[in-house]
PDB file of N, CA and C in Angstrom:
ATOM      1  N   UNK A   1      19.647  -9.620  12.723  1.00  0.00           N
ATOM      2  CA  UNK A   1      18.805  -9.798  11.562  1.00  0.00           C
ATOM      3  C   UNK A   1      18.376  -8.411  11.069  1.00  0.00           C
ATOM      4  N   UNK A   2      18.605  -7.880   9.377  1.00  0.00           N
ATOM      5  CA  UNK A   2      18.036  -6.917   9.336  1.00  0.00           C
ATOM      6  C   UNK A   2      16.302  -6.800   9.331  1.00  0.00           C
ATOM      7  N   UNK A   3      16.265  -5.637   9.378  1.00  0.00           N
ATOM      8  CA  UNK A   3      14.611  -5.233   9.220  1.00  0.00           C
ATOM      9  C   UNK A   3      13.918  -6.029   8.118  1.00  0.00           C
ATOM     10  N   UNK A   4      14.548  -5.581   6.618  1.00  0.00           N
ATOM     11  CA  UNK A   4      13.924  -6.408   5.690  1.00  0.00           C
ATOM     12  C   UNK A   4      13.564  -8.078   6.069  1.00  0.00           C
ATOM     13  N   UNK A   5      14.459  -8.630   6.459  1.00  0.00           N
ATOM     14  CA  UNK A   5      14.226  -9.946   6.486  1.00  0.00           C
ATOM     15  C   UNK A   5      13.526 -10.594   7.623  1.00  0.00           C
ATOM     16  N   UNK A   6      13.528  -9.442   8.765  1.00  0.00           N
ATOM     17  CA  UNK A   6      12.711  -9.717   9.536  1.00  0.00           C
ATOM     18  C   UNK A   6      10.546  -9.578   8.944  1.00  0.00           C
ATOM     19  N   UNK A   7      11.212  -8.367   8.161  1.00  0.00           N
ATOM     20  CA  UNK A   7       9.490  -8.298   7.351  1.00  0.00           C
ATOM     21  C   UNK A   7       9.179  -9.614   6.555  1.00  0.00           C
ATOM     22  N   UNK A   8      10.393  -9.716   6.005  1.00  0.00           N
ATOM     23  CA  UNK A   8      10.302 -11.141   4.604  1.00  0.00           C
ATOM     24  C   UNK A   8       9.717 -12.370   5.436  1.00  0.00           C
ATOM     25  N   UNK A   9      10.304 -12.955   6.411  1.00  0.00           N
ATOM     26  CA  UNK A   9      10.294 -13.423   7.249  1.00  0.00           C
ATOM     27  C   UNK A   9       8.926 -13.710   7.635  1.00  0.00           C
ATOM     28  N   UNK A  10       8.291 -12.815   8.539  1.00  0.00           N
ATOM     29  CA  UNK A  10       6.942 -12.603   8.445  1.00  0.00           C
ATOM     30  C   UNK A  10       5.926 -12.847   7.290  1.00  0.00           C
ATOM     31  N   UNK A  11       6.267 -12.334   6.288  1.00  0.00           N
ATOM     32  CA  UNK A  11       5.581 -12.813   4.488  1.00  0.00           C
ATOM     33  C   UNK A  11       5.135 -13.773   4.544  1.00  0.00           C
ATOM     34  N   UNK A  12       5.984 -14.611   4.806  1.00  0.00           N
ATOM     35  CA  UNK A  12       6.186 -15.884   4.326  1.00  0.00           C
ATOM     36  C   UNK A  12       5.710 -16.945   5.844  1.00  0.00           C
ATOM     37  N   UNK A  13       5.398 -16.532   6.936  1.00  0.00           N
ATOM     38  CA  UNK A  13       4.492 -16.579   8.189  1.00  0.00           C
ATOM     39  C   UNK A  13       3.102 -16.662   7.615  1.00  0.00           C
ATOM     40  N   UNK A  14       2.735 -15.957   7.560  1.00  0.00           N
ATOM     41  CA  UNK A  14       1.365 -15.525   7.424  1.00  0.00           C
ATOM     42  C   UNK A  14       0.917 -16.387   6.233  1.00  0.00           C
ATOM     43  N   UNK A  15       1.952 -16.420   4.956  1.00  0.00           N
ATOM     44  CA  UNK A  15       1.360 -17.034   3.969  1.00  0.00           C
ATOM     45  C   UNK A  15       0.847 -18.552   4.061  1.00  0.00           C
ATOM     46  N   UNK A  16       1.798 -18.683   4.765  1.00  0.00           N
ATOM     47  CA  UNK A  16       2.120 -20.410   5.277  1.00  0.00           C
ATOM     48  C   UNK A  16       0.630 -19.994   5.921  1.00  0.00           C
ATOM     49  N   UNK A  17       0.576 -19.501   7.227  1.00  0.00           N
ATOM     50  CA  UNK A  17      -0.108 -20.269   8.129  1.00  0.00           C
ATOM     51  C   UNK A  17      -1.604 -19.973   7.283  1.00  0.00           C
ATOM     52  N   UNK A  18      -1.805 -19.125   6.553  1.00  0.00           N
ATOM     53  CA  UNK A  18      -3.224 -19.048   5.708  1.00  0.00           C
ATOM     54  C   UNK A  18      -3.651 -20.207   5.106  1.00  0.00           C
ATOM     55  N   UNK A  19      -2.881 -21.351   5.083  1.00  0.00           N
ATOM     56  CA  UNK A  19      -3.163 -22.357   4.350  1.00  0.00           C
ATOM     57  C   UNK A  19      -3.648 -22.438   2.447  1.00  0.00           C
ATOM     58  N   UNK A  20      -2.672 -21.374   2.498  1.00  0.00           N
ATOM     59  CA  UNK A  20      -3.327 -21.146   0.943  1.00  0.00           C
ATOM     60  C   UNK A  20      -4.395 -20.089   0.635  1.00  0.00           C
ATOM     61  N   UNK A  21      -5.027 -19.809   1.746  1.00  0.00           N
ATOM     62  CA  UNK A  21      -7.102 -19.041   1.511  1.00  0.00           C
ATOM     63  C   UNK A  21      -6.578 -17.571   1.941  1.00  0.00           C
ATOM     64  N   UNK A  22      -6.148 -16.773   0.990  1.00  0.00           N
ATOM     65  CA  UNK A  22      -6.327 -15.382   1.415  1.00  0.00           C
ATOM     66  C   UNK A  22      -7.265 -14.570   1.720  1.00  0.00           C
ATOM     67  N   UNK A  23      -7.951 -14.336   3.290  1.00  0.00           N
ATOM     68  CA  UNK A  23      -8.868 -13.824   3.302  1.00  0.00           C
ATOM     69  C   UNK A  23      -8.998 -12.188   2.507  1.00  0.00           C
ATOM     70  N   UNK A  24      -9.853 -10.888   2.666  1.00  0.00           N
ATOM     71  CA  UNK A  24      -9.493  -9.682   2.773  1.00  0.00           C
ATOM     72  C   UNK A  24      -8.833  -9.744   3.605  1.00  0.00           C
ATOM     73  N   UNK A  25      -8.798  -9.257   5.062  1.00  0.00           N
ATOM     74  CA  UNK A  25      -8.178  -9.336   5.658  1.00  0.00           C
ATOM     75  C   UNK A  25      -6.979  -9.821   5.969  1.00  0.00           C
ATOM     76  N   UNK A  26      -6.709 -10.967   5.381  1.00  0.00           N
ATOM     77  CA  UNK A  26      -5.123 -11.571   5.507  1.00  0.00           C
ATOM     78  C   UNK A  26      -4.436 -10.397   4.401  1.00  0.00           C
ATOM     79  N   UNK A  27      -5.002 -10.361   3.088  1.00  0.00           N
ATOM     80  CA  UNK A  27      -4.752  -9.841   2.022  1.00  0.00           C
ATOM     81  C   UNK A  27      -4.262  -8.207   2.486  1.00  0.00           C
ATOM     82  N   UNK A  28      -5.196  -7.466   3.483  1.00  0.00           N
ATOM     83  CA  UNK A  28      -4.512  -5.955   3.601  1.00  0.00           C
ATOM     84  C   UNK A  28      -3.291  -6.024   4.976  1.00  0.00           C
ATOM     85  N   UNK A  29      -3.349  -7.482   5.085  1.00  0.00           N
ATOM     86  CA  UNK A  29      -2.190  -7.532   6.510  1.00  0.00           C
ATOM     87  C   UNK A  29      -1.313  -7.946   5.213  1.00  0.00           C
ATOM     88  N   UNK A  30      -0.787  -8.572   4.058  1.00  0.00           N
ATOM     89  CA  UNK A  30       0.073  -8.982   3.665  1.00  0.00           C
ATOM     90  C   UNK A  30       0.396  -7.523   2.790  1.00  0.00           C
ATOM     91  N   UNK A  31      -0.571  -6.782   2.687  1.00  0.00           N
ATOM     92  CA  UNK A  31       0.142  -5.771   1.838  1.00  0.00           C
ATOM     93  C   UNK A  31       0.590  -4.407   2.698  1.00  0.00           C
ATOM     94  N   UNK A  32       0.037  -4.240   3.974  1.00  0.00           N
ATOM     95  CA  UNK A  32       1.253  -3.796   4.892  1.00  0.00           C
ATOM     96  C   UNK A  32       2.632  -4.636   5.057  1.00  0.00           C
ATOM     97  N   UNK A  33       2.674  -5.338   5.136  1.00  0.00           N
ATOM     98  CA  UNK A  33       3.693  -6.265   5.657  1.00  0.00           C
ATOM     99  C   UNK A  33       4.771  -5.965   4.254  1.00  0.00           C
ATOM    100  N   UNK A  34       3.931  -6.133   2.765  1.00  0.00           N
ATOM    101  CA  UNK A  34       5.179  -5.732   1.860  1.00  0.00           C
ATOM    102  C   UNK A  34       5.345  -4.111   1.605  1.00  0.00           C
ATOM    103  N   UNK A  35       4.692  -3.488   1.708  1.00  0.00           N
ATOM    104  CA  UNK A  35       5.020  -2.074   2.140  1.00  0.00           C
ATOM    105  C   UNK A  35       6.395  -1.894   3.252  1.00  0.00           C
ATOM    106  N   UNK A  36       5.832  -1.798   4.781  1.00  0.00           N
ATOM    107  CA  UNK A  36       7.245  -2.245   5.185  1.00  0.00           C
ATOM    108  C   UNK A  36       8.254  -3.092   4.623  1.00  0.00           C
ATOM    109  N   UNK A  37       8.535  -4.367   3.580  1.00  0.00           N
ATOM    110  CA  UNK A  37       9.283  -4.517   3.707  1.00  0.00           C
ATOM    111  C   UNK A  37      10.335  -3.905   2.198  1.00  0.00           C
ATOM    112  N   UNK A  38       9.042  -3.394   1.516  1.00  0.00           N
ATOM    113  CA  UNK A  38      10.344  -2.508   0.521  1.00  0.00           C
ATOM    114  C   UNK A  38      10.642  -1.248   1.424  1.00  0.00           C
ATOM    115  N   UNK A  39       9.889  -0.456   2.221  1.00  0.00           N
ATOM    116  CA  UNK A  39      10.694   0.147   2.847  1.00  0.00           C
ATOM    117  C   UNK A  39      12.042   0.132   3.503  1.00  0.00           C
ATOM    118  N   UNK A  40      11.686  -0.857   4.247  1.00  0.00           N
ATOM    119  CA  UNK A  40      13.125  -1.549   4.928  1.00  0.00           C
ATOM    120  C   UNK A  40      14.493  -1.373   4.101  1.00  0.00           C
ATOM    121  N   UNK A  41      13.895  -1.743   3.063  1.00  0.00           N
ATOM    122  CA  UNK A  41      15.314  -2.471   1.741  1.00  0.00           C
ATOM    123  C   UNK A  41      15.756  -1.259   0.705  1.00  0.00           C
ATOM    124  N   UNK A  42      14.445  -0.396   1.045  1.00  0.00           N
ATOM    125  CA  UNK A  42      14.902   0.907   0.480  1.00  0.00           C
ATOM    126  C   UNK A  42      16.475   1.519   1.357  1.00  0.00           C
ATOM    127  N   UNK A  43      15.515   1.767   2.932  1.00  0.00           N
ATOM    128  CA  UNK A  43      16.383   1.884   4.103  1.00  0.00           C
ATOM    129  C   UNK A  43      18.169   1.570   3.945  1.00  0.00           C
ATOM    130  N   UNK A  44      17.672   0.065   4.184  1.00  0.00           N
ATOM    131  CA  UNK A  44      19.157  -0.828   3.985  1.00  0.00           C
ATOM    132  C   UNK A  44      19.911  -0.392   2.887  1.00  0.00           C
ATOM    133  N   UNK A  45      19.294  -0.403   1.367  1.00  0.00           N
ATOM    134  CA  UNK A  45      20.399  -0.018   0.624  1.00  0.00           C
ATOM    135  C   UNK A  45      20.790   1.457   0.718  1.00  0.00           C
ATOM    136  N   UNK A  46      19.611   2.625   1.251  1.00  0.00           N
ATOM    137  CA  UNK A  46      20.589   4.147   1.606  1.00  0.00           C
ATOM    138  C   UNK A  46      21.844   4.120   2.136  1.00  0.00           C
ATOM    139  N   UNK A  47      21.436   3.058   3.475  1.00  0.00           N
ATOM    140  CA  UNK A  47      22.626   2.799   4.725  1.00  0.00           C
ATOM    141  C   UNK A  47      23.921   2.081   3.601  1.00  0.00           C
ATOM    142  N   UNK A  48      23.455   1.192   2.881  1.00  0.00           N
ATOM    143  CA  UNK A  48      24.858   1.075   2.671  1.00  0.00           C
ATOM    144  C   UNK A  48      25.533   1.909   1.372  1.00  0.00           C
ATOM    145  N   UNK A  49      24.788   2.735   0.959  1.00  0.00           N
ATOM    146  CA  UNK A  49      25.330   3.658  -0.318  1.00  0.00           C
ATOM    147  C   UNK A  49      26.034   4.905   0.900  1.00  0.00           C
ATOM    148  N   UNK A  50      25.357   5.174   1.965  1.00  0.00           N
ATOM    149  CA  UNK A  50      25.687   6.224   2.865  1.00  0.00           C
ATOM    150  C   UNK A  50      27.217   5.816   3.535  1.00  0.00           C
ATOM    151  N   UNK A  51      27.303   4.625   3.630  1.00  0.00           N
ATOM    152  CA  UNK A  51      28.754   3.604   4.157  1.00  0.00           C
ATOM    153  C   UNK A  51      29.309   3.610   3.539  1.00  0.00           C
ATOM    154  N   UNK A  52      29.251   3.568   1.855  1.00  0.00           N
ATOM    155  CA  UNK A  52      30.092   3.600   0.724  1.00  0.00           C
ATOM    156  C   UNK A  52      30.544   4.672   0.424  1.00  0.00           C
ATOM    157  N   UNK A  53      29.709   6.359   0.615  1.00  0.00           N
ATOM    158  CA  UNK A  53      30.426   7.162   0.245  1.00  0.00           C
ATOM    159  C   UNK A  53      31.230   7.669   1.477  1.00  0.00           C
ATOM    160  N   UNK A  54      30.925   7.672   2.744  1.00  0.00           N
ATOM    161  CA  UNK A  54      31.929   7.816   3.976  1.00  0.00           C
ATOM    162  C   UNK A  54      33.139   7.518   3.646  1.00  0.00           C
ATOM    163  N   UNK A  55      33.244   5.805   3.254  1.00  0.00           N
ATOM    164  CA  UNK A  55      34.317   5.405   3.599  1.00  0.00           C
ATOM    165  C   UNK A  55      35.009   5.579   2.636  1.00  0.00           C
ATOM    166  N   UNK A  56      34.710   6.176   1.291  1.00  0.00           N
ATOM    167  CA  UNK A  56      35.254   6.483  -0.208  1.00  0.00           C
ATOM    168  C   UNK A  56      35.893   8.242   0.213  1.00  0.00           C
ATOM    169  N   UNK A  57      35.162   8.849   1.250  1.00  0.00           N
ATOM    170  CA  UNK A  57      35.657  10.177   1.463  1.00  0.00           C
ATOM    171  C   UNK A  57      36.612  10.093   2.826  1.00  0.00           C
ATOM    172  N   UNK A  58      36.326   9.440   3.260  1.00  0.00           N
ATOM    173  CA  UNK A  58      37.666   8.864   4.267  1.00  0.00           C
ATOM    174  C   UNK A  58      38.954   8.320   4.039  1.00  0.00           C
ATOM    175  N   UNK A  59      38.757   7.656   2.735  1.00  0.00           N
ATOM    176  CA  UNK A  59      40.063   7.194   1.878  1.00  0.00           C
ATOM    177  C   UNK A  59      40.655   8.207   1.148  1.00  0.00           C
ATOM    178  N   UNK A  60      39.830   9.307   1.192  1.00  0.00           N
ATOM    179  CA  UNK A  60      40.622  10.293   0.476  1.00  0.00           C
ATOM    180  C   UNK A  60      40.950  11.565   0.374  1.00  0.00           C
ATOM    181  N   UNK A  61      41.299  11.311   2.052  1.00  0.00           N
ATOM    182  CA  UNK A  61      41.268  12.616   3.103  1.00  0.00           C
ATOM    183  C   UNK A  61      43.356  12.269   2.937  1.00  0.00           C
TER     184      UNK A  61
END
């Protein structure tokens, strides 16, 4: 499972189990939680632009 979806994942945990009532507190745990998870997806898409140009300079060795 990647990172992102392991964060997404979680999101959507917490939201559920809040029953709807965002405390503060739930509220600055959900906005860490989407912090990490655009990080993540930032992450993920470097990794695969970083895979794309490898294997684009490997093809043309």
């Amino acid at each position: 499972m990647k990172k992102s979806e392991m964060y997404k994942k979680t999101i959507i945990d917490v939201i559920c189990a809040s029953g709807g009532e965002i405390t503060d507190g739930r509220f600055e745990q959900l906005l860490m939680l989407f912090d990490e998870y655009a990080g993540a997806v930032r992450c993920e898409k470097w990794d695969e632009e970083r895979a794309t140009e490898m294997e684009a300079a490997i093809g043309h060795d």
